[in-house]
N, C-alpha and C. Protein backbone atom coordinates (compact mmCIF):
# COMPACT_ATOMS: atom_id res chain seq x y z
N UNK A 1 0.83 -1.17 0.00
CA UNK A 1 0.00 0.00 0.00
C UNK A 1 0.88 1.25 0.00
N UNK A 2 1.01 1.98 -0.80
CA UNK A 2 1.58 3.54 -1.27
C UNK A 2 1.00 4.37 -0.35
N UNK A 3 1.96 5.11 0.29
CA UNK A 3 1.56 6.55 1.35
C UNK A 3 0.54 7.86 0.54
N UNK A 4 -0.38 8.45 1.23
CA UNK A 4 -1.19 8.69 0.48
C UNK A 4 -0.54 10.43 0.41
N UNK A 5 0.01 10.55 1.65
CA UNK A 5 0.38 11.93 1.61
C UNK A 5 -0.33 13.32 1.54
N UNK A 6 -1.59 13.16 2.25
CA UNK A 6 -2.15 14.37 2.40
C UNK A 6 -1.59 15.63 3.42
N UNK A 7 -2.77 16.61 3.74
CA UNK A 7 -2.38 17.84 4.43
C UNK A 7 -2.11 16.83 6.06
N UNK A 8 -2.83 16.26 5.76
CA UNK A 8 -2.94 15.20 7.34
C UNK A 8 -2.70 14.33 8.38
N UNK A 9 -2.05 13.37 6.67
CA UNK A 9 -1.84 12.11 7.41
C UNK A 9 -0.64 12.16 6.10
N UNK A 10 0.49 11.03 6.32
CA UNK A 10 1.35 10.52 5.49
C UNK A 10 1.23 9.54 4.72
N UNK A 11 0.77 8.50 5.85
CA UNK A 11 0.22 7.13 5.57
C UNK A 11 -1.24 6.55 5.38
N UNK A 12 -1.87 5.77 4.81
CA UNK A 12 -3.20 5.75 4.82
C UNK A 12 -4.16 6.31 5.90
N UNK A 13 -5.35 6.85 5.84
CA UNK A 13 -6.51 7.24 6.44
C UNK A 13 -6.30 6.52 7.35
N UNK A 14 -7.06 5.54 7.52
CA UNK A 14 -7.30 3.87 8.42
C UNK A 14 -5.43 4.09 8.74
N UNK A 15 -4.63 3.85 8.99
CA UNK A 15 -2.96 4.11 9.59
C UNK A 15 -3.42 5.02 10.31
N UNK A 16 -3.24 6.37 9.99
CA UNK A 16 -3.78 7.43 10.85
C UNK A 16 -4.48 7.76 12.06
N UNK A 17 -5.56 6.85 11.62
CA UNK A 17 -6.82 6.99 12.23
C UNK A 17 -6.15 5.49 13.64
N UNK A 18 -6.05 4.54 13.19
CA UNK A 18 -5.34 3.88 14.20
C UNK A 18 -4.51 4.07 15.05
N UNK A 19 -3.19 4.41 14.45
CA UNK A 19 -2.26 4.97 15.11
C UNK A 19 -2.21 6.06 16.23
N UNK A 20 -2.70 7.02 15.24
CA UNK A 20 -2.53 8.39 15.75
C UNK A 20 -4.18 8.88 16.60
N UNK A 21 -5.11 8.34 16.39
CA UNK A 21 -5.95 8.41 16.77
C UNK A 21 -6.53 7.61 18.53
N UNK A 22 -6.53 6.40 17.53
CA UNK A 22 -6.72 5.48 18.41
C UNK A 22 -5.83 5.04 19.76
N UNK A 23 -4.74 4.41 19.25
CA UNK A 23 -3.55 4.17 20.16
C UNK A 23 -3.07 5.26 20.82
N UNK A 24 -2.30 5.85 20.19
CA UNK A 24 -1.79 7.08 20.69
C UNK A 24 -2.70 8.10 21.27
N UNK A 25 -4.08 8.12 20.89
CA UNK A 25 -5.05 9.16 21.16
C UNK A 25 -5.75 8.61 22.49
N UNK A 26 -5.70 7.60 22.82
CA UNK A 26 -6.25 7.00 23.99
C UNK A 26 -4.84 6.97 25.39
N UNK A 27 -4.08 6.78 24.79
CA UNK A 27 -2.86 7.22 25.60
C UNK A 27 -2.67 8.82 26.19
N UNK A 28 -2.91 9.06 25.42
CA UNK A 28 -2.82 11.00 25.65
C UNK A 28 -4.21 11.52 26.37
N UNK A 29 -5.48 10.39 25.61
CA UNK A 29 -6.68 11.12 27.24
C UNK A 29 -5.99 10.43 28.71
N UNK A 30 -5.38 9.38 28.81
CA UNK A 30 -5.21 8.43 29.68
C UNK A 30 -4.91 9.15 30.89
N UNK A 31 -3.29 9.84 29.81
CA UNK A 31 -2.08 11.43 30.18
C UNK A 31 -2.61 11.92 30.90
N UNK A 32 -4.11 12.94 30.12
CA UNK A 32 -4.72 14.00 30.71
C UNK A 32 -5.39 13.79 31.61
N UNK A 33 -6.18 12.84 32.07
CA UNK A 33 -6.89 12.13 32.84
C UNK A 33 -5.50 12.27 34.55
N UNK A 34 -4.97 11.22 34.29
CA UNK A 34 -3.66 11.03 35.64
C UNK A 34 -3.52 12.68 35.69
N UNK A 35 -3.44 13.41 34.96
CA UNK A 35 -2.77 14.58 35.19
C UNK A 35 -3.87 15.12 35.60
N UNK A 36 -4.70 15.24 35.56
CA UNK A 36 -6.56 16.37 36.29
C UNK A 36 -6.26 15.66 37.63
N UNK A 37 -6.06 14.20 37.46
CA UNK A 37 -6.23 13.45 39.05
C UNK A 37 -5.28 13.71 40.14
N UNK A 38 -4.44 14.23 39.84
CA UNK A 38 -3.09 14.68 40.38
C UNK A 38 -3.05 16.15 40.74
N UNK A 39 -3.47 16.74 40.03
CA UNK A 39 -3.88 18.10 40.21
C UNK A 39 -2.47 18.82 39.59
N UNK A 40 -2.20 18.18 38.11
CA UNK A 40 -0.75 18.69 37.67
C UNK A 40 -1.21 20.02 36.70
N UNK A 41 0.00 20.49 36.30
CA UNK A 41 0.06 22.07 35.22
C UNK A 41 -0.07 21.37 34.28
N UNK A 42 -1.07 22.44 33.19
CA UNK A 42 -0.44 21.94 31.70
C UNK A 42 0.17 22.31 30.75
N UNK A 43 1.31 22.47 31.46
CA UNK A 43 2.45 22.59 30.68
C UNK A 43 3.59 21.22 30.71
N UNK A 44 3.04 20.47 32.39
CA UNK A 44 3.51 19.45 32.62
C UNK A 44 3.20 18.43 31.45
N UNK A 45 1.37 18.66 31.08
CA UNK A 45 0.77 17.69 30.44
C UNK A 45 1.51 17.82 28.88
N UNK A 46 1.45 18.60 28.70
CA UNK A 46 2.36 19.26 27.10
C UNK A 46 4.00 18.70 26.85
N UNK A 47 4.30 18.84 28.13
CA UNK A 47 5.66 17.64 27.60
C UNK A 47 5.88 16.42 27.80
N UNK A 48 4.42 15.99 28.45
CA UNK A 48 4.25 14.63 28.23
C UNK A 48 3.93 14.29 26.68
N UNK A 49 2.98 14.60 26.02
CA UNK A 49 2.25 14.23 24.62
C UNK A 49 3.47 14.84 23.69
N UNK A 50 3.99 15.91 24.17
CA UNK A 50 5.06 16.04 23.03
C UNK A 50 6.40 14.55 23.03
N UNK A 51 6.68 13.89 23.91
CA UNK A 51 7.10 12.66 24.01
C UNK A 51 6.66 11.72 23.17
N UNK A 52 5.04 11.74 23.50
CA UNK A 52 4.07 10.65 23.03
C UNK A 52 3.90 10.93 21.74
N UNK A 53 4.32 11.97 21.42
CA UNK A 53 3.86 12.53 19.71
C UNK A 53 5.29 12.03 18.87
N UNK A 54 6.12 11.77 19.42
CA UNK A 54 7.90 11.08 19.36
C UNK A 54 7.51 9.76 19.07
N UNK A 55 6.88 9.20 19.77
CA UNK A 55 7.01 8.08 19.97
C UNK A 55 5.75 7.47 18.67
N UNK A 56 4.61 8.56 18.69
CA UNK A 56 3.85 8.13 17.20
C UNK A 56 4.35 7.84 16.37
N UNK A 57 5.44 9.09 15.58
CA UNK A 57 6.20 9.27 14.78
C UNK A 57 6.83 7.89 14.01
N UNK A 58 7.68 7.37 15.70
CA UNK A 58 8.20 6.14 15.61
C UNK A 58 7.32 5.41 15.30
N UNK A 59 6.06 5.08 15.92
CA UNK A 59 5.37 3.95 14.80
C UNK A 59 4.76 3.88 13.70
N UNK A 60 4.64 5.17 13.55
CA UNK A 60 4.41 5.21 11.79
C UNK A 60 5.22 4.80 10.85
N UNK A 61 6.61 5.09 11.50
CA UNK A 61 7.80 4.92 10.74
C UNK A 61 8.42 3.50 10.65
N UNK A 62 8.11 2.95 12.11
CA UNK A 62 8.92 1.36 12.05
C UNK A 62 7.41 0.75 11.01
N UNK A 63 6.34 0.63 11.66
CA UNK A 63 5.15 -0.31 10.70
C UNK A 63 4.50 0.01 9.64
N UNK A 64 4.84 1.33 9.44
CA UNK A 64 3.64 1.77 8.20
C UNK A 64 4.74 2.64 7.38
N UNK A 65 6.21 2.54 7.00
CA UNK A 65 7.00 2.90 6.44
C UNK A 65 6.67 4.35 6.20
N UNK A 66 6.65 5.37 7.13
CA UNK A 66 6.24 6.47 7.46
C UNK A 66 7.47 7.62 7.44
N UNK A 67 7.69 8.29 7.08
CA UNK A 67 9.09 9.41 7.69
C UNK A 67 9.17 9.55 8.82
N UNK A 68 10.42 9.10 9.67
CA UNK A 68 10.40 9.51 10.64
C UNK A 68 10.60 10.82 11.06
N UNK A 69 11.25 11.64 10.32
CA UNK A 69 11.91 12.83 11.28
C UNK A 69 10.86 13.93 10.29
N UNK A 70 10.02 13.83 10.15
CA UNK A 70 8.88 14.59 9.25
C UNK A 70 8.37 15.78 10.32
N UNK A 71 8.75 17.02 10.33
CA UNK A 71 8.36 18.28 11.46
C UNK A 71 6.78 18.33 11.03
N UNK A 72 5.88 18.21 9.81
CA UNK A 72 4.92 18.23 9.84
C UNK A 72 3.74 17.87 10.01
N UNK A 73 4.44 16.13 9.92
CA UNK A 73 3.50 15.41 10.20
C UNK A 73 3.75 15.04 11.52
N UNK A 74 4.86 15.53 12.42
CA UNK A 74 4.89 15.88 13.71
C UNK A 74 4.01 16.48 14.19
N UNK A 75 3.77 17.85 14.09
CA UNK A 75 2.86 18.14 14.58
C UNK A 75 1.32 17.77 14.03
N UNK A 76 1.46 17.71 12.70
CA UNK A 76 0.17 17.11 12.92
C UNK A 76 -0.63 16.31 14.45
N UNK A 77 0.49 15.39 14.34
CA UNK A 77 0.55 13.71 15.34
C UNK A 77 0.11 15.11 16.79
N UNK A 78 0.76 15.76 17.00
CA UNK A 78 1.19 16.63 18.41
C UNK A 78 -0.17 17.53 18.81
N UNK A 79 -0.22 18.36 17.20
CA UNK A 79 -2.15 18.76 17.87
C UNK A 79 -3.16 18.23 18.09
N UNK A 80 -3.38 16.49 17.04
CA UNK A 80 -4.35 15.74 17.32
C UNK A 80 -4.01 15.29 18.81
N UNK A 81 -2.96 15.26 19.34
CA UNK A 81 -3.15 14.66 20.90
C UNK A 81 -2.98 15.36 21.65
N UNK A 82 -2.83 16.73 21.35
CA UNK A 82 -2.90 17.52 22.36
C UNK A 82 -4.53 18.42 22.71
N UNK A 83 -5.34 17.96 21.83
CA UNK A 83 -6.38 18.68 21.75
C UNK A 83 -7.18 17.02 22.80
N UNK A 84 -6.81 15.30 22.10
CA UNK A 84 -7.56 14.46 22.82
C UNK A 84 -7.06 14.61 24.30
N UNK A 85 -6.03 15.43 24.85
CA UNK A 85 -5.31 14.94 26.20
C UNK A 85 -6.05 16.17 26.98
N UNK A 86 -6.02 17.04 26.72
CA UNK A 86 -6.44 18.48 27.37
C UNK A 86 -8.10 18.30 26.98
N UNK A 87 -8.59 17.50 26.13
CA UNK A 87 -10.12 17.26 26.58
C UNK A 87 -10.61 16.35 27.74
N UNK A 88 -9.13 14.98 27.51
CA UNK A 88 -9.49 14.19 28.75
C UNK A 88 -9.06 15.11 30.41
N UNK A 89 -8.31 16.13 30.46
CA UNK A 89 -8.18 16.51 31.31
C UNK A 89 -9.06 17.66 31.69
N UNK A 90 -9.92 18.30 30.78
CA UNK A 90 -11.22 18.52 31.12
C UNK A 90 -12.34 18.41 31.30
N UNK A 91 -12.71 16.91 31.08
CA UNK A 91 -13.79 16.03 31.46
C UNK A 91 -13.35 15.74 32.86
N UNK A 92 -12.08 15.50 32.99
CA UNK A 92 -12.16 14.77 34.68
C UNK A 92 -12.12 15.94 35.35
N UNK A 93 -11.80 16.98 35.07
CA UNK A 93 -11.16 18.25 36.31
C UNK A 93 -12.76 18.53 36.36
N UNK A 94 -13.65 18.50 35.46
CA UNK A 94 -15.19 19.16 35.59
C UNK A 94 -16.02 18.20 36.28
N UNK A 95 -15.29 16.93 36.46
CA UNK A 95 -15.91 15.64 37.27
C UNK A 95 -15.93 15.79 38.45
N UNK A 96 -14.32 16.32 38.68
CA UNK A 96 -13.66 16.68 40.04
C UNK A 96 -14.48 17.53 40.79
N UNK A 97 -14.29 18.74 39.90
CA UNK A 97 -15.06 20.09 40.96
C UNK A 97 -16.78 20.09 40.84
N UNK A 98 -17.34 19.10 40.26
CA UNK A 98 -18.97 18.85 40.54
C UNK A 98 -18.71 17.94 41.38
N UNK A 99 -18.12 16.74 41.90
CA UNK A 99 -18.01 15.62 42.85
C UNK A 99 -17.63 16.14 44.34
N UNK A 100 -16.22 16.87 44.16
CA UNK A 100 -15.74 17.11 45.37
C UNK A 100 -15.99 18.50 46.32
N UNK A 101 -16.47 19.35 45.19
CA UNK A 101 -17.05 20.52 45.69
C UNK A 101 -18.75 20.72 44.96
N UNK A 102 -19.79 19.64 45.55
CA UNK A 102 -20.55 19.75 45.12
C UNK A 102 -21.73 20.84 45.69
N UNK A 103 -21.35 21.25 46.83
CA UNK A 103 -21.61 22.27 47.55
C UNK A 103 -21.85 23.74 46.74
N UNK A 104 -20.22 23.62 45.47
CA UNK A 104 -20.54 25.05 45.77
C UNK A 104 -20.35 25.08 43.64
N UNK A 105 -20.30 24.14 43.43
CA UNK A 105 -20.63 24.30 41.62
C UNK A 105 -21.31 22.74 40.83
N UNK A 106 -21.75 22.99 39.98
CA UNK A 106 -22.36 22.35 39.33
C UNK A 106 -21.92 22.08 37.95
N UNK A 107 -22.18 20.65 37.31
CA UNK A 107 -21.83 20.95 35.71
C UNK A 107 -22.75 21.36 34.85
N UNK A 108 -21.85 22.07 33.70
CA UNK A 108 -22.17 23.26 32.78
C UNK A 108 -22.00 22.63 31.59
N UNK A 109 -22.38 21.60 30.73
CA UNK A 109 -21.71 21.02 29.62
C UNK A 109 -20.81 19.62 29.91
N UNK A 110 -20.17 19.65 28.26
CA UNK A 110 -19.34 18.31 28.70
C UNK A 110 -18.13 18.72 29.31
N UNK A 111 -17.67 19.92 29.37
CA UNK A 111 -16.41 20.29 29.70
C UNK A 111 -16.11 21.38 30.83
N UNK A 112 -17.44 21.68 31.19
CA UNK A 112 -17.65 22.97 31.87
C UNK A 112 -18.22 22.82 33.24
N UNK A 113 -17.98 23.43 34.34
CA UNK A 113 -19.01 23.69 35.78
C UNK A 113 -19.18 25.22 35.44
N UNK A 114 -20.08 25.93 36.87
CA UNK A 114 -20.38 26.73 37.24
C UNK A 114 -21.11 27.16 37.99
N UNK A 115 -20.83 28.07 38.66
CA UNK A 115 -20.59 28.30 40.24
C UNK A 115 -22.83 27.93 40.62
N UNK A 116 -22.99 27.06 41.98
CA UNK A 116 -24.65 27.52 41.79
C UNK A 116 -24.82 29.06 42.27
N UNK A 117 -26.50 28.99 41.98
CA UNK A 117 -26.82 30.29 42.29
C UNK A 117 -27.43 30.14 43.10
């Protein structure tokens, strides 16, 4: 199978969508998740997935004959998991402060509290 080489992906759709999505994208809510539970920065969380976005790279490259040292499809790999990691870490932090301070906020959405009235 020939690399398809879009704005997006390097390697097939379905590659992509596995890899970088799936695997790696479930790893990076996992990230964000431990990191809301911990009560870490995210900047901490940001040089975690920038690791994890290294380490995509690498499997695109060892199984799906991918470029490794590709800066674009780096970040590509780096915003798709930085957008799934910082959502998983705002689903749990909005879990957090409706659970543990249920006293004094409520949830607002999938990502949101706010304060009751």
């Amino acid at each position: 199978m020939e690399n398809e080489n879009t704005l997006l992906w390097e390697v097939t759709f379905w590659e992509f969508l596995f890899v970088t999505v799936l695997l790696a994208g479930s790893a990076a809510y996992l990230t964000g998740r431990a990191m809301a539970r911990t009560w870490q920065a995210d900047l901490q969380l940001a040089v975690y997935i920038v690791l994890l976005a290294a380490a995509t790279r690498f499997i695109h490259f060892a199984l799906f004959k991918g470029t490794l040292l590709s800066l674009h499809y780096y970040l590509v790999d780096l915003v798709v998991l930085l957008v799934i990691a910082f959502l998983g870490k705002r689903i749990t932090r909005k879990r957090q402060m409706t659970t543990q301070y249920c006293f004094d906020y409520e949830p607002n959405g999938l990502i949101g509290w706010r304060a009751k009235s």
